[in-house]
Structures are given as C-alpha cells and as structure tokens.
C-alpha atoms as a PDB file:
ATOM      1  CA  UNK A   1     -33.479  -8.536 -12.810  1.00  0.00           C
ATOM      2  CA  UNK A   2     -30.449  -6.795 -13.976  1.00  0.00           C
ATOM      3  CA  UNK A   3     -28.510  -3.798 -12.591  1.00  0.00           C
ATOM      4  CA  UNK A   4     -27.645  -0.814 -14.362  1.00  0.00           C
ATOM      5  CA  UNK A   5     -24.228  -0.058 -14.333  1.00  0.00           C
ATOM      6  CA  UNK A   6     -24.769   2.980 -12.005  1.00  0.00           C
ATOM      7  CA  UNK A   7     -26.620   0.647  -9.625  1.00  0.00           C
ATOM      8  CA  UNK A   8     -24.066  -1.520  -8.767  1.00  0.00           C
ATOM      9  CA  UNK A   9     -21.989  -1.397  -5.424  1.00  0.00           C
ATOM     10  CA  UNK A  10     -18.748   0.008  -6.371  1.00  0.00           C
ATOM     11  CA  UNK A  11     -15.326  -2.376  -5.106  1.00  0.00           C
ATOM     12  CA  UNK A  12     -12.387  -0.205  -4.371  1.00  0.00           C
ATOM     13  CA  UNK A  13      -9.742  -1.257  -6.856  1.00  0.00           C
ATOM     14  CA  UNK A  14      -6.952  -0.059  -4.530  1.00  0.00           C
ATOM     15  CA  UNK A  15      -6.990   0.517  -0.621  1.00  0.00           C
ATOM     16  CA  UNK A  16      -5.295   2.700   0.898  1.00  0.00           C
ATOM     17  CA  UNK A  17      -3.235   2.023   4.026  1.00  0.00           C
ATOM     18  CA  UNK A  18      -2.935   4.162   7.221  1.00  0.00           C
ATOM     19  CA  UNK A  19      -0.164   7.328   6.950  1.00  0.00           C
ATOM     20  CA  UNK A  20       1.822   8.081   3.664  1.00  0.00           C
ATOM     21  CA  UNK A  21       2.041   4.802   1.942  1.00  0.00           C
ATOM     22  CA  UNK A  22       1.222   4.187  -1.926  1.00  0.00           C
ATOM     23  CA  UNK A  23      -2.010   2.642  -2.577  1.00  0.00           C
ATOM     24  CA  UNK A  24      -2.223  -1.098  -3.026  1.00  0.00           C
ATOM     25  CA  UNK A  25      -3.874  -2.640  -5.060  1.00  0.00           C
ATOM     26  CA  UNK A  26      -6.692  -4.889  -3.718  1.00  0.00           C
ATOM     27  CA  UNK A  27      -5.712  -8.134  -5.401  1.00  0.00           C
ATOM     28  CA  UNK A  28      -2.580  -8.132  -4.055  1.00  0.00           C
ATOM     29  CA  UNK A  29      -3.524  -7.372  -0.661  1.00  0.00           C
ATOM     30  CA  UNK A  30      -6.374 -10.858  -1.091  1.00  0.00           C
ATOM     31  CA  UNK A  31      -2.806 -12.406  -2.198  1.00  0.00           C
ATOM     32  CA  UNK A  32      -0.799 -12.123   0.734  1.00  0.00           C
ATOM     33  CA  UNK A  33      -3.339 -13.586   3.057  1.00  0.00           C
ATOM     34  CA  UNK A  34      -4.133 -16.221   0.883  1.00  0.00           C
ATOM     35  CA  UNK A  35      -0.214 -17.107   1.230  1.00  0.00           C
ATOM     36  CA  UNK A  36       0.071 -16.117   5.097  1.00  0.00           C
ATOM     37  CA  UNK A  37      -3.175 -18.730   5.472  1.00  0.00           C
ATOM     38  CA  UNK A  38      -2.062 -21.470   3.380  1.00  0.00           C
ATOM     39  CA  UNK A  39       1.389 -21.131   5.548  1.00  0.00           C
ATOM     40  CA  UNK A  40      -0.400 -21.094   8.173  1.00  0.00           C
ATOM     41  CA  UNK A  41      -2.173 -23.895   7.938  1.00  0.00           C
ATOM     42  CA  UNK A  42       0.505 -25.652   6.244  1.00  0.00           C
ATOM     43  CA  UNK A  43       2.312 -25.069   9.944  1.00  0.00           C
ATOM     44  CA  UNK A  44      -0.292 -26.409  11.019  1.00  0.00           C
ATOM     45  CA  UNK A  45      -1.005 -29.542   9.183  1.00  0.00           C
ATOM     46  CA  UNK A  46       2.683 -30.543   9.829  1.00  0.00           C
ATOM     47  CA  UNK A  47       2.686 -30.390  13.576  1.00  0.00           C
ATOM     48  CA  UNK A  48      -0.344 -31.948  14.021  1.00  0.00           C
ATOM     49  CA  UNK A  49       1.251 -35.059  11.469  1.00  0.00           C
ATOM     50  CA  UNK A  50       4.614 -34.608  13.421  1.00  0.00           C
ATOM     51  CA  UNK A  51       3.752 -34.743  16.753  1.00  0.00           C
ATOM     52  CA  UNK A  52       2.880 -37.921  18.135  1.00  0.00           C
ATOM     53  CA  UNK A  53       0.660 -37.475  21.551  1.00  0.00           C
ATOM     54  CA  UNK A  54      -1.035 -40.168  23.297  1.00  0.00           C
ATOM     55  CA  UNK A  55      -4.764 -39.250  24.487  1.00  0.00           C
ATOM     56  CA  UNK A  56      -4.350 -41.234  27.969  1.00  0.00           C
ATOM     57  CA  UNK A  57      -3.296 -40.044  30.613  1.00  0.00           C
ATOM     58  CA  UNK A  58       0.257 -39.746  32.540  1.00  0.00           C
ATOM     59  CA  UNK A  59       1.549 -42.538  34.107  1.00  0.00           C
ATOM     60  CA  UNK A  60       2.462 -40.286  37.196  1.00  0.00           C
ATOM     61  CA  UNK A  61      -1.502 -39.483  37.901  1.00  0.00           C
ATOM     62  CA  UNK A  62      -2.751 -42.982  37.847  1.00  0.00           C
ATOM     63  CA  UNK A  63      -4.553 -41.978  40.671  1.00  0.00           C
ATOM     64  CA  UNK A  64      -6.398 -38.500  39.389  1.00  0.00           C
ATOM     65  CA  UNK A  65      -8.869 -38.873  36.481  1.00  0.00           C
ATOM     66  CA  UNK A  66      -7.776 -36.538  33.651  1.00  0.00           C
ATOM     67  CA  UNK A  67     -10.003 -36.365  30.489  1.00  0.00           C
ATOM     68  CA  UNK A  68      -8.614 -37.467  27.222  1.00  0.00           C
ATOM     69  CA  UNK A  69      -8.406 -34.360  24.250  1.00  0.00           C
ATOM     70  CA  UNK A  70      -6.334 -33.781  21.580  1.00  0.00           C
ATOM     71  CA  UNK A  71      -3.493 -32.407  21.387  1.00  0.00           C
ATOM     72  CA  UNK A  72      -4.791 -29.243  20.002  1.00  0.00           C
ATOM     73  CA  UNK A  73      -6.040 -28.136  23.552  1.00  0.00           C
ATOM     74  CA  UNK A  74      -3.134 -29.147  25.104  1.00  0.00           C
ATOM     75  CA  UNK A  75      -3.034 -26.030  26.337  1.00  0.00           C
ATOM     76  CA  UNK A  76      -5.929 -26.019  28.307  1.00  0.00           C
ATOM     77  CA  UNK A  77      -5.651 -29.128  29.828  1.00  0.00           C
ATOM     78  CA  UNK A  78      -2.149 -28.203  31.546  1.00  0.00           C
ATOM     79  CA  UNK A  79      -4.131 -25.454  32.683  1.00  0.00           C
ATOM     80  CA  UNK A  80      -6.622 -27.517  34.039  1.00  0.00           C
ATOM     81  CA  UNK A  81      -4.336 -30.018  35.716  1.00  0.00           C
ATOM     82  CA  UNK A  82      -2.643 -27.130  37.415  1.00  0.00           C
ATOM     83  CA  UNK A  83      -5.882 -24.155  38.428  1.00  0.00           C
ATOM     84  CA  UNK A  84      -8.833 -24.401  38.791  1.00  0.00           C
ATOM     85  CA  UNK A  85     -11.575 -25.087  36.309  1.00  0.00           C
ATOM     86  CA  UNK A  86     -12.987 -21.260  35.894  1.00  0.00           C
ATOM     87  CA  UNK A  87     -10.016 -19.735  35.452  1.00  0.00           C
ATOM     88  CA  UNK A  88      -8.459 -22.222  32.973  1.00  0.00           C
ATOM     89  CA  UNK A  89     -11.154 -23.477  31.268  1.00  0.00           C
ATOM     90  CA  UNK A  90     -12.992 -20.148  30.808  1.00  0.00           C
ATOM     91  CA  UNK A  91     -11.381 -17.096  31.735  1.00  0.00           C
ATOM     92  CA  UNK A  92      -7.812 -17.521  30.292  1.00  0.00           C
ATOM     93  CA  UNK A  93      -9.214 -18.764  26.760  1.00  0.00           C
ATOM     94  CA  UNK A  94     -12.059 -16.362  26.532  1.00  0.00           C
ATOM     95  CA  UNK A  95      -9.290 -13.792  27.462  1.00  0.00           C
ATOM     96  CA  UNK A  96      -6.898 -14.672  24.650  1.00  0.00           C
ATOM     97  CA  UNK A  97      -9.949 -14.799  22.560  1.00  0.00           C
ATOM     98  CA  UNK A  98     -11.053 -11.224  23.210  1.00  0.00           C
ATOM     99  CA  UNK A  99      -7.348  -9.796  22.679  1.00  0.00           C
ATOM    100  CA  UNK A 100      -6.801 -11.635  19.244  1.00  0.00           C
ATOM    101  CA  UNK A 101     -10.355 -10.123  18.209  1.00  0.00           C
ATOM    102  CA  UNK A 102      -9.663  -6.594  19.390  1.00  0.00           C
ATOM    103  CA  UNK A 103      -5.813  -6.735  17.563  1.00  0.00           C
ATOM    104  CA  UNK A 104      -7.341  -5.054  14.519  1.00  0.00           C
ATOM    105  CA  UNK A 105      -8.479  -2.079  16.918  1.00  0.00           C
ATOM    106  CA  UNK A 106      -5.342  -2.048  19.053  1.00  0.00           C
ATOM    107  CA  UNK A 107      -3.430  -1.780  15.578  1.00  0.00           C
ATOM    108  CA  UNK A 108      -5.009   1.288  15.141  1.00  0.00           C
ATOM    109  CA  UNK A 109      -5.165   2.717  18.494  1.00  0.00           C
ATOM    110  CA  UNK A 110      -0.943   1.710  19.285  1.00  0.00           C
ATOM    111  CA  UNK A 111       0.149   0.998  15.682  1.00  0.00           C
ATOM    112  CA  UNK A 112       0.637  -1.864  14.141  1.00  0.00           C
ATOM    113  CA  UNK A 113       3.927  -3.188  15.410  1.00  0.00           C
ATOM    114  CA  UNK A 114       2.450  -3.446  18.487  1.00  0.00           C
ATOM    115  CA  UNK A 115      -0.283  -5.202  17.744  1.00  0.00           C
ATOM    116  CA  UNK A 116       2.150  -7.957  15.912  1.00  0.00           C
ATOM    117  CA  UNK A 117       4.133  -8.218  18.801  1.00  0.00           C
ATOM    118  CA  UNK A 118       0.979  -8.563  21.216  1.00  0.00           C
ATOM    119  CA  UNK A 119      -0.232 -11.382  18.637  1.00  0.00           C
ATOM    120  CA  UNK A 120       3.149 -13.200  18.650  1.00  0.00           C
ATOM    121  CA  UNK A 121       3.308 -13.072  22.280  1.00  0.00           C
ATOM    122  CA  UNK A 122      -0.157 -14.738  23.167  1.00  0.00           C
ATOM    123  CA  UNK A 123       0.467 -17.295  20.037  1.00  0.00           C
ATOM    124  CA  UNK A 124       4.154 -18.159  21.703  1.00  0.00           C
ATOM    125  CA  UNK A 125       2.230 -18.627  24.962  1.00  0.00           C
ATOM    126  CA  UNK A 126      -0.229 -21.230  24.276  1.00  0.00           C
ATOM    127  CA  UNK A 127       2.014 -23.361  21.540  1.00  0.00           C
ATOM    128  CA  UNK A 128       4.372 -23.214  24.243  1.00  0.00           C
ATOM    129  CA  UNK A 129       1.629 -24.361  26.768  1.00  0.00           C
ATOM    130  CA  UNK A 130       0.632 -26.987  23.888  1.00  0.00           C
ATOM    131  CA  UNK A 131       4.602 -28.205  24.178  1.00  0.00           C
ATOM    132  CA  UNK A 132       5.205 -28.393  27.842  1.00  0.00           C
ATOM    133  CA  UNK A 133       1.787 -30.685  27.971  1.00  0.00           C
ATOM    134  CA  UNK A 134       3.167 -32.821  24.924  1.00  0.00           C
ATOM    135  CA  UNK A 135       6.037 -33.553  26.735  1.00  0.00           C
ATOM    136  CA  UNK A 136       4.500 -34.291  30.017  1.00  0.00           C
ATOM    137  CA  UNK A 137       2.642 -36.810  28.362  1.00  0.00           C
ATOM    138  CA  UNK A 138       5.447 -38.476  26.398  1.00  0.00           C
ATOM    139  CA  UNK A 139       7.366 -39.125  29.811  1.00  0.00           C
END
C-alpha cells in the first residue's frame, strides 16, 4: 500500500534552535551526536581497558563482607561501604537519574549553559566516586 506524496509525514529539513540563531540543518545536527557518542564511548571503552580493578575485596575489611561488582558501579559501592543501603543504593542514583533526564527541560527553563554545567557537575561526581573506590581497592 503506497502513500501519496501528500500523505506522507513531512521531516523538517532544518531545525531551528531557541533565540536568533540560523537554522541548521538536520543532518548536521544527527552528525554531531553521532561524533559526541562515538567520543563518548570511545572514553569509555579506554578506561574500562585502562583501568585495572580487582573484584575482591580490600585487604583492610577482611572482616566485613563486601559484594564483588565491576568497576562501573564503583560508585555505588563506596557509597554503600560508607551510608546506608537506601540512601546509596536507591536514593542518590535514582536522584542523579532524574536530574540527567530533566536536563533537556532545565535547558529550557535556565538556559542551556546551565544545564551543561549541572551535567558536568553530577558526571565529575560519580567518575570521581568511581576513582576514589578504584584506588581504595588497589591499596
């Protein structure tokens, strides 16, 4: 079943950006976050090959069971070694959750270079919470 021409949902070919700035056009817009992902993930790919973290525990909490995770939620578990379990294993990541998926709104609402700086804040704050437990762990 084919559409007539007139039928057919309509794709902006240019989108327009909040204020007085020229038009852009869409393809380049897909183009910069395909680059800011790819660098992203690229980041990504080599901390995680970089970064050598055991998955037992410390040596100076022989005594205290502490689960084994990846580095990735590093994070968390210096939380969790540190508050208790509600607060660190809920609240705080369902918190940083909520802010990160409101940015796009809080963009609007406080302008943009707010929003970046809120976003490189909380990003600072866990990689840095992902660091201190990496090098608890190494010692």
């Amino acid at each position: 079943m084919d559409l007539i021409e007139s039928e057919r949902p309509q794709v902006p070919v240019e989108v327009e950006q909040s204020g007085s700035q020229e038009k852009l056009p869409l393809i380049e817009l897909q183009v910069r976050e395909y680059i800011g992902t790819f660098l992203w993930l690229g980041l990504l790919f080599a901390l995680t090959a970089g970064l050598k973290v055991p998955l037992d525990s410390s040596p100076k909490a022989a005594a205290i069971s502490i689960s084994k995770a990846p580095w990735v939620f590093g994070a968390i578990q210096w939380l969790l070694q540190r508050w208790p379990a509600w607060l660190s294993g809920w609240v705080l990541p369902l918190l940083s959750m909520s802010v990160l998926l409101t940015l796009p709104w809080w963009g609007r609402k406080v302008g943009k270079t707010w929003a970046w700086i809120i976003f490189l804040i909380l990003s600072l704050v866990w990689v840095g919470l992902t660091f201190v437990y990496w090098s608890e762990s190494i010692n």
